[in-house]
N, C-alpha and C. Protein backbone atom coordinates (compact mmCIF):
# COMPACT_ATOMS: atom_id res chain seq x y z
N UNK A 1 242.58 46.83 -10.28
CA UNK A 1 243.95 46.39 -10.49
C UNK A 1 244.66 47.44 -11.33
N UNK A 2 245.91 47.82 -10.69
CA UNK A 2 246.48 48.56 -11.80
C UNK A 2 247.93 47.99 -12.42
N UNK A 3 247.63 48.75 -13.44
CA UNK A 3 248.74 47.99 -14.88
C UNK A 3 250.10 48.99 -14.97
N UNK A 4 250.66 48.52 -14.12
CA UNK A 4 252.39 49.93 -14.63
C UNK A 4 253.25 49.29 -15.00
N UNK A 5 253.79 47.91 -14.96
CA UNK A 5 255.05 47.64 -15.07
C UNK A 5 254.28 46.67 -16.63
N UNK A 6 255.70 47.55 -17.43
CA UNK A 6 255.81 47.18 -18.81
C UNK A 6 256.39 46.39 -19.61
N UNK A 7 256.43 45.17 -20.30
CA UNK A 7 257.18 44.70 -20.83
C UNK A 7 257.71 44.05 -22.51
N UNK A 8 258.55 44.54 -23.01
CA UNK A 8 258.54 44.71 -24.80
C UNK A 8 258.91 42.76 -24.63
N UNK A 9 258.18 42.28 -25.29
CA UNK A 9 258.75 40.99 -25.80
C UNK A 9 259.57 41.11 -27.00
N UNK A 10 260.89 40.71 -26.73
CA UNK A 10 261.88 40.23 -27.38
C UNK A 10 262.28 39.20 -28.05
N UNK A 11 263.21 38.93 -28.96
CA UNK A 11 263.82 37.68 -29.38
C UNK A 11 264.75 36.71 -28.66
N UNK A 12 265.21 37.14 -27.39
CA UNK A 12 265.53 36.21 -26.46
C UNK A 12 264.68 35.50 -25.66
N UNK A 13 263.28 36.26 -25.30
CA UNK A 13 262.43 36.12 -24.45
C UNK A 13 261.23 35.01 -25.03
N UNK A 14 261.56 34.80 -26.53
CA UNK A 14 260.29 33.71 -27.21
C UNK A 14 261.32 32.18 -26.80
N UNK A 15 259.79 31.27 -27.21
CA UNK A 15 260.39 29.81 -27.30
C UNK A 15 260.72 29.24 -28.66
N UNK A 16 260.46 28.01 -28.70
CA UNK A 16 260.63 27.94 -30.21
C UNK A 16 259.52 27.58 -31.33
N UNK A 17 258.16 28.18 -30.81
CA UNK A 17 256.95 28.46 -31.20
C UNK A 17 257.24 30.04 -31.93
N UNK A 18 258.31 30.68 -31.54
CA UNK A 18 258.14 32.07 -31.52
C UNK A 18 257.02 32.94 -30.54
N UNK A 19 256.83 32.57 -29.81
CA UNK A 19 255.48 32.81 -28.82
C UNK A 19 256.81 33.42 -27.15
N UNK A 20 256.13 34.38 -26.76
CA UNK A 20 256.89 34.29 -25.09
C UNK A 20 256.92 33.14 -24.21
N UNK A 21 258.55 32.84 -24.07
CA UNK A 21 258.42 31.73 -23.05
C UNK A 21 257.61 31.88 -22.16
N UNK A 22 256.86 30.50 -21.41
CA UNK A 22 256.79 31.23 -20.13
C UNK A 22 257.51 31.26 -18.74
N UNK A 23 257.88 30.65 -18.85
CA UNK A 23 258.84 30.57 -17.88
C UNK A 23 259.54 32.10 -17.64
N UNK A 24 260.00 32.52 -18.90
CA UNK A 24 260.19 33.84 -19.02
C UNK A 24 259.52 35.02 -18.18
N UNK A 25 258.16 34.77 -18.23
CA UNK A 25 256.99 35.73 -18.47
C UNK A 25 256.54 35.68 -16.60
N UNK A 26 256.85 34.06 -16.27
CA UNK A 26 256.79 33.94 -14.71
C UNK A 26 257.69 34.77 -13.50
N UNK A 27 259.28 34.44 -14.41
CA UNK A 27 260.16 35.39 -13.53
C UNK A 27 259.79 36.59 -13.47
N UNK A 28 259.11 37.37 -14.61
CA UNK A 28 258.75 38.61 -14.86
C UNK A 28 257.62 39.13 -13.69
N UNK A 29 256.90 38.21 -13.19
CA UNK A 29 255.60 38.21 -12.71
C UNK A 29 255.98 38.19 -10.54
N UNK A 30 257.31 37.00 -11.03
CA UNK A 30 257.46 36.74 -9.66
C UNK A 30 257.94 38.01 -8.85
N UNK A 31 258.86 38.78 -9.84
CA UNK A 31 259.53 39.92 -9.71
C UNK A 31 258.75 41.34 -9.19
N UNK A 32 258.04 41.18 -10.12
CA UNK A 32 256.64 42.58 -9.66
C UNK A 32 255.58 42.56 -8.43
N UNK A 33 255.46 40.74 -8.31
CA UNK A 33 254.87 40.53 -7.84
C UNK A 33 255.32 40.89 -6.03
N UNK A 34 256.79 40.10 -6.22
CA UNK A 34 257.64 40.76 -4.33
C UNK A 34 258.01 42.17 -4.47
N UNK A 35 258.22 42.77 -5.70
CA UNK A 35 258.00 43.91 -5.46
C UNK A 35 257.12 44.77 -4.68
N UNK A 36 256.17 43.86 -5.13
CA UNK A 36 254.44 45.06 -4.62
C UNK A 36 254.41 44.74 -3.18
N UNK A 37 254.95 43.12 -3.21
CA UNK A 37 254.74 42.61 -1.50
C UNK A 37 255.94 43.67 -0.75
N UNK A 38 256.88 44.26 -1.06
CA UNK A 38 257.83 44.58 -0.48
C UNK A 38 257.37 45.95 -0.21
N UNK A 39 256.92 46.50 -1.03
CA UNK A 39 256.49 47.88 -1.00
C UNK A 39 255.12 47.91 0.35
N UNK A 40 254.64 47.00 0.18
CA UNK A 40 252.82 47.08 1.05
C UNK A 40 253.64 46.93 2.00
N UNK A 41 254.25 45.54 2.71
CA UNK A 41 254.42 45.87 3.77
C UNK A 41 255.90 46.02 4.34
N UNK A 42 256.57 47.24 3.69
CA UNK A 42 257.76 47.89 4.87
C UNK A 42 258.79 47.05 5.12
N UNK A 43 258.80 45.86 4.01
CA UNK A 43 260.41 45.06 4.66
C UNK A 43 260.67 44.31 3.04
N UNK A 44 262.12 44.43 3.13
CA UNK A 44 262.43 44.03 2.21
C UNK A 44 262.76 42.51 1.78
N UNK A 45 262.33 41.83 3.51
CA UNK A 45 262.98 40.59 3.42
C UNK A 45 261.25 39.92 2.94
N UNK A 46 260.88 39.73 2.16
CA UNK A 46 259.58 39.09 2.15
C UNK A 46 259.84 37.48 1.02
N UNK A 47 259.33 36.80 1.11
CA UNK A 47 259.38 35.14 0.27
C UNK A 47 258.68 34.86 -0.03
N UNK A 48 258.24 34.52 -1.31
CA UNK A 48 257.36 33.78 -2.18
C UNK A 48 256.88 32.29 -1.69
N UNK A 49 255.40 32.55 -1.22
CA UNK A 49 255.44 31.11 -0.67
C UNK A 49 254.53 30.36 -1.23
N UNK A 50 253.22 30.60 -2.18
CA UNK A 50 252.38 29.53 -2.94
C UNK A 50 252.07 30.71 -4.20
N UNK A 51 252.13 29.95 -5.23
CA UNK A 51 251.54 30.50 -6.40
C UNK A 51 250.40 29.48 -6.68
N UNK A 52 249.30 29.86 -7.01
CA UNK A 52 247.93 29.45 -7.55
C UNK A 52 247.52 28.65 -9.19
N UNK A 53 246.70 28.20 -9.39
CA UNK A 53 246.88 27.67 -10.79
C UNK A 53 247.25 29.06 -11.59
N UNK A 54 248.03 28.71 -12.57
CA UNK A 54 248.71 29.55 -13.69
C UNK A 54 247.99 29.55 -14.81
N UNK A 55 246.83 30.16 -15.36
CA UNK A 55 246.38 29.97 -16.43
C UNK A 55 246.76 31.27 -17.31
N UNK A 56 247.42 30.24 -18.64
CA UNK A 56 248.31 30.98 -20.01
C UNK A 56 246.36 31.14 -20.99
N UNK A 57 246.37 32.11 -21.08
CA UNK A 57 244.87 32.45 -21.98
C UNK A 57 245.13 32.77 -23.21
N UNK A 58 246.53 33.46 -23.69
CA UNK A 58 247.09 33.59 -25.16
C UNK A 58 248.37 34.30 -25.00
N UNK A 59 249.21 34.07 -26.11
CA UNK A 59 250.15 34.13 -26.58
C UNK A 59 250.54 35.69 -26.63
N UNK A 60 252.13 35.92 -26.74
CA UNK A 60 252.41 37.31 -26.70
C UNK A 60 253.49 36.65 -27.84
N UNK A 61 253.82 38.10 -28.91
CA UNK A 61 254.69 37.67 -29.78
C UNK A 61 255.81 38.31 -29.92
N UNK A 62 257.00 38.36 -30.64
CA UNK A 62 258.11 39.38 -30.27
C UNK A 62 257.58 40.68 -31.03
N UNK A 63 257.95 41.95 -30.43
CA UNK A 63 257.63 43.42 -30.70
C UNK A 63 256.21 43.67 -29.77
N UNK A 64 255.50 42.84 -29.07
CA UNK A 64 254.29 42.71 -28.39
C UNK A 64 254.81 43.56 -27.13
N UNK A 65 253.97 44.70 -26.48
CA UNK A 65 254.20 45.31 -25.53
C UNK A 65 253.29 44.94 -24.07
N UNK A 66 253.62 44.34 -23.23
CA UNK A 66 252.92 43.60 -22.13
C UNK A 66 252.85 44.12 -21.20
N UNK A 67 251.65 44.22 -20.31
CA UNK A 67 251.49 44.74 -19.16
C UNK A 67 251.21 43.96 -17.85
N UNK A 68 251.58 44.39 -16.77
CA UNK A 68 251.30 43.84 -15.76
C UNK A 68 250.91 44.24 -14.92
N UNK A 69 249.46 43.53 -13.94
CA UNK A 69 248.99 44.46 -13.08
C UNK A 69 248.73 43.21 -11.77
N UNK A 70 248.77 43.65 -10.67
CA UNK A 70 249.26 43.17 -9.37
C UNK A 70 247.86 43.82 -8.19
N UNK A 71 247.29 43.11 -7.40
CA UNK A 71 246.48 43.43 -6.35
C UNK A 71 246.61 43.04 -5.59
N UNK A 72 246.67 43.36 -4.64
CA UNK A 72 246.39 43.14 -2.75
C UNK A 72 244.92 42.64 -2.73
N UNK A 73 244.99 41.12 -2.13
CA UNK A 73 243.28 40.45 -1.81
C UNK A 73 243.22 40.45 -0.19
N UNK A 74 244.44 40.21 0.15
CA UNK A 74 244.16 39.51 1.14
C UNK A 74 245.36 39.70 2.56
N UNK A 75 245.31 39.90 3.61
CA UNK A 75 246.59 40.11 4.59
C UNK A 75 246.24 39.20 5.34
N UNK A 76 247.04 38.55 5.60
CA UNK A 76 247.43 37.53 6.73
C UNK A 76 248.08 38.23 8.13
N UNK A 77 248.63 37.59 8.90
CA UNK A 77 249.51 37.74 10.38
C UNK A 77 250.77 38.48 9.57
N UNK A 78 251.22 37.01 8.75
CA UNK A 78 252.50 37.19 8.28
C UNK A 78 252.70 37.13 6.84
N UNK A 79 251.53 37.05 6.29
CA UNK A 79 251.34 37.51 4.63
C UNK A 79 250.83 37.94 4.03
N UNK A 80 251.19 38.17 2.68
CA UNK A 80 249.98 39.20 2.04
C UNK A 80 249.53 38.12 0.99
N UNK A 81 248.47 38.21 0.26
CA UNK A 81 247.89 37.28 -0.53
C UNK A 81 247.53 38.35 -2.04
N UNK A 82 248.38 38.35 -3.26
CA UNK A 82 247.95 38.77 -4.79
C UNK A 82 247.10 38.18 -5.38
N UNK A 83 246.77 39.19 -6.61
CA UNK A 83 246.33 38.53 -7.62
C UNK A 83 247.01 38.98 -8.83
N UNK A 84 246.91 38.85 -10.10
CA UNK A 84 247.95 39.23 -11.14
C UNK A 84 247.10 38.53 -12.39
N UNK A 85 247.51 39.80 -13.19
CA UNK A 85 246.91 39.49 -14.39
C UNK A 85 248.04 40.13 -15.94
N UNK A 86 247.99 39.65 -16.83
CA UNK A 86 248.96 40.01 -17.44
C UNK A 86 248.00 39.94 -19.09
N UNK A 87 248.31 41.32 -19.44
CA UNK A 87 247.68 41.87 -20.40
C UNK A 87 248.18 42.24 -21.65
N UNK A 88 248.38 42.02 -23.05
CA UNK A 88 248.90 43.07 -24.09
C UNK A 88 248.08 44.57 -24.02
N UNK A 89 249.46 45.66 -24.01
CA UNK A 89 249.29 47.13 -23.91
C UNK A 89 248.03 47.82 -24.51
N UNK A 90 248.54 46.86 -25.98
CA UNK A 90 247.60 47.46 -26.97
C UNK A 90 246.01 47.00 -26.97
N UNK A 91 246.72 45.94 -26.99
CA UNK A 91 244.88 45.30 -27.64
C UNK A 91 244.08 45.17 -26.28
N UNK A 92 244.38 45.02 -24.89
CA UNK A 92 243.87 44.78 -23.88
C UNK A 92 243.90 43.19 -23.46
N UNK A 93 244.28 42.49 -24.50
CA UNK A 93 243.74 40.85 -24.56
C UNK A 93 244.32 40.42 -23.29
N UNK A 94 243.70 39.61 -22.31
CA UNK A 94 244.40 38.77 -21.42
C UNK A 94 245.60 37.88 -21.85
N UNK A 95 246.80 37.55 -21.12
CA UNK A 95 247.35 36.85 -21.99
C UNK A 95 247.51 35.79 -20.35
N UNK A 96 247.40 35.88 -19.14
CA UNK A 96 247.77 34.65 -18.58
C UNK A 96 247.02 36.00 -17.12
N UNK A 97 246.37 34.66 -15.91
CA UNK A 97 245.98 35.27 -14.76
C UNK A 97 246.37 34.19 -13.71
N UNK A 98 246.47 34.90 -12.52
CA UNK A 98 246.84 34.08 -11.10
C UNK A 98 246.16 34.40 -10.23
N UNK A 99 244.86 33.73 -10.17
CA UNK A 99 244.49 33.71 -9.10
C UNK A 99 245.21 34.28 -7.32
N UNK A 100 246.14 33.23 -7.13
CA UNK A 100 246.31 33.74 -5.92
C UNK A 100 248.21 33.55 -5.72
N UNK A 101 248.71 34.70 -5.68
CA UNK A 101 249.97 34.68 -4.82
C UNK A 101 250.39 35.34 -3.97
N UNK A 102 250.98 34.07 -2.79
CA UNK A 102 251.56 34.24 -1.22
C UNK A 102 252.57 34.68 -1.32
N UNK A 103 252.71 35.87 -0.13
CA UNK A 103 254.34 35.83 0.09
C UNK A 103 254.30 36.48 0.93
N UNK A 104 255.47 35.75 2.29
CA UNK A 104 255.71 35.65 3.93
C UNK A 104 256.60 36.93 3.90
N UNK A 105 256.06 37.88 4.86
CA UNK A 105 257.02 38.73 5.57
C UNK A 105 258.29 37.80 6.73
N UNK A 106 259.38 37.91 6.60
CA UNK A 106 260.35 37.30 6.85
C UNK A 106 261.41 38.45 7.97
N UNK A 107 261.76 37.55 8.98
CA UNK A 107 262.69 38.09 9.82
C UNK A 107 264.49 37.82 9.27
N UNK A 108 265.08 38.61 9.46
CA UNK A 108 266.72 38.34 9.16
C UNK A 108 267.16 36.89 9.62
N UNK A 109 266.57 36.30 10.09
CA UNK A 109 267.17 34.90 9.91
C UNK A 109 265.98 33.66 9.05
N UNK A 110 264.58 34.59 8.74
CA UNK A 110 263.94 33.97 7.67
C UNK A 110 262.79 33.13 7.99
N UNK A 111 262.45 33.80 9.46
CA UNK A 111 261.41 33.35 9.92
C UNK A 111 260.24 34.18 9.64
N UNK A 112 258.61 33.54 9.80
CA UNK A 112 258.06 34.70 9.66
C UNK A 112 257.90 35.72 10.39
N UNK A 113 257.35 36.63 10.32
CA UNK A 113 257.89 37.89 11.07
C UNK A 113 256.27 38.63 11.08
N UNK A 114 255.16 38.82 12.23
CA UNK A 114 253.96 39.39 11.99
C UNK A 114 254.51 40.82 11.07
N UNK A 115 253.62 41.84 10.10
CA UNK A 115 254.00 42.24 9.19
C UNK A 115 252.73 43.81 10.11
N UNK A 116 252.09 43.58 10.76
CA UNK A 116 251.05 44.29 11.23
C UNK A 116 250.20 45.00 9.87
N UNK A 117 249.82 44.77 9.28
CA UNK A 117 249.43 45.65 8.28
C UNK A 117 247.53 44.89 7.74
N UNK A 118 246.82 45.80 7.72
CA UNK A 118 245.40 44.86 7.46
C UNK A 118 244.95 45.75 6.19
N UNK A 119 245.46 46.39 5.24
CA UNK A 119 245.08 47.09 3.96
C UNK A 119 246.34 47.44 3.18
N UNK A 120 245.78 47.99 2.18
CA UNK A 120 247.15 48.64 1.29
C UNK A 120 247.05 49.71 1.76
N UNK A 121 248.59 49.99 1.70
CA UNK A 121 249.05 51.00 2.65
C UNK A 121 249.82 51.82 1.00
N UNK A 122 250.39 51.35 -0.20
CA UNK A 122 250.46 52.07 -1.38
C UNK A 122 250.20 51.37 -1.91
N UNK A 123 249.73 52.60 -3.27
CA UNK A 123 249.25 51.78 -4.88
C UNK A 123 249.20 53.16 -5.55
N UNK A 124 249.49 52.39 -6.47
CA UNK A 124 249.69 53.11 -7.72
C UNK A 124 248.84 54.33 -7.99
N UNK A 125 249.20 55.27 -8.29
CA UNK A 125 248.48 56.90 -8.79
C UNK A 125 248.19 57.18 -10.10
């Protein structure tokens, strides 16, 4: 799995634990996550279609620098299947993992669309 996309926790971004929302930390995840789907397979129209149990393993605090790292498990007809793990920079500590997230290659009116693709086709250098 590789770790590139970075993120500084902020004072907008905590709850009122002082801890990173998560909800916060999800959009962050959902984001990288159709990213990577968009990049593997060649279309930009792709949709988020099941996220997996969400397990939060520890806390990130504000000035905390977070990482995120994203894998290709699995290709479908018409999807690709992640995994995701989300790490502090420094210390390495896990801070939350996902098993498994879907997301449908999609035609311009939002159907699925076969995607032809049976590997990663890019990743990270």
């Amino acid at each position: 799995m590789n770790f590139h996309t970075r993120k500084w926790v902020k004072p907008e971004d905590l709850n009122p634990n002082g801890t990173l929302f998560g909800g916060t930390l999800l959009r962050w995840i959902d984001e990288e996550a159709v990213i990577y789907a968009i990049i593997q397979l060649g279309n930009p129209r792709v949709v988020t279609k099941f996220v997996s149990e969400i397990n939060f393993v520890s806390s990130a605090r504000q000035g905390d620098i977070i990482e995120m790292g994203i894998k290709a498990t699995n290709f479908g007809r018409t999807s690709i299947t992640l995994t995701c793990e989300v790490r502090n920079k420094i210390t390495k500590k896990s801070i939350l993992t996902i098993e498994r997230l879907v997301f449908v290659n999609v035609d311009e009116d939002g159907n699925p669309f076969p995607h032809g693709k049976t590997e990663i086709t890019y990743a990270y250098r």
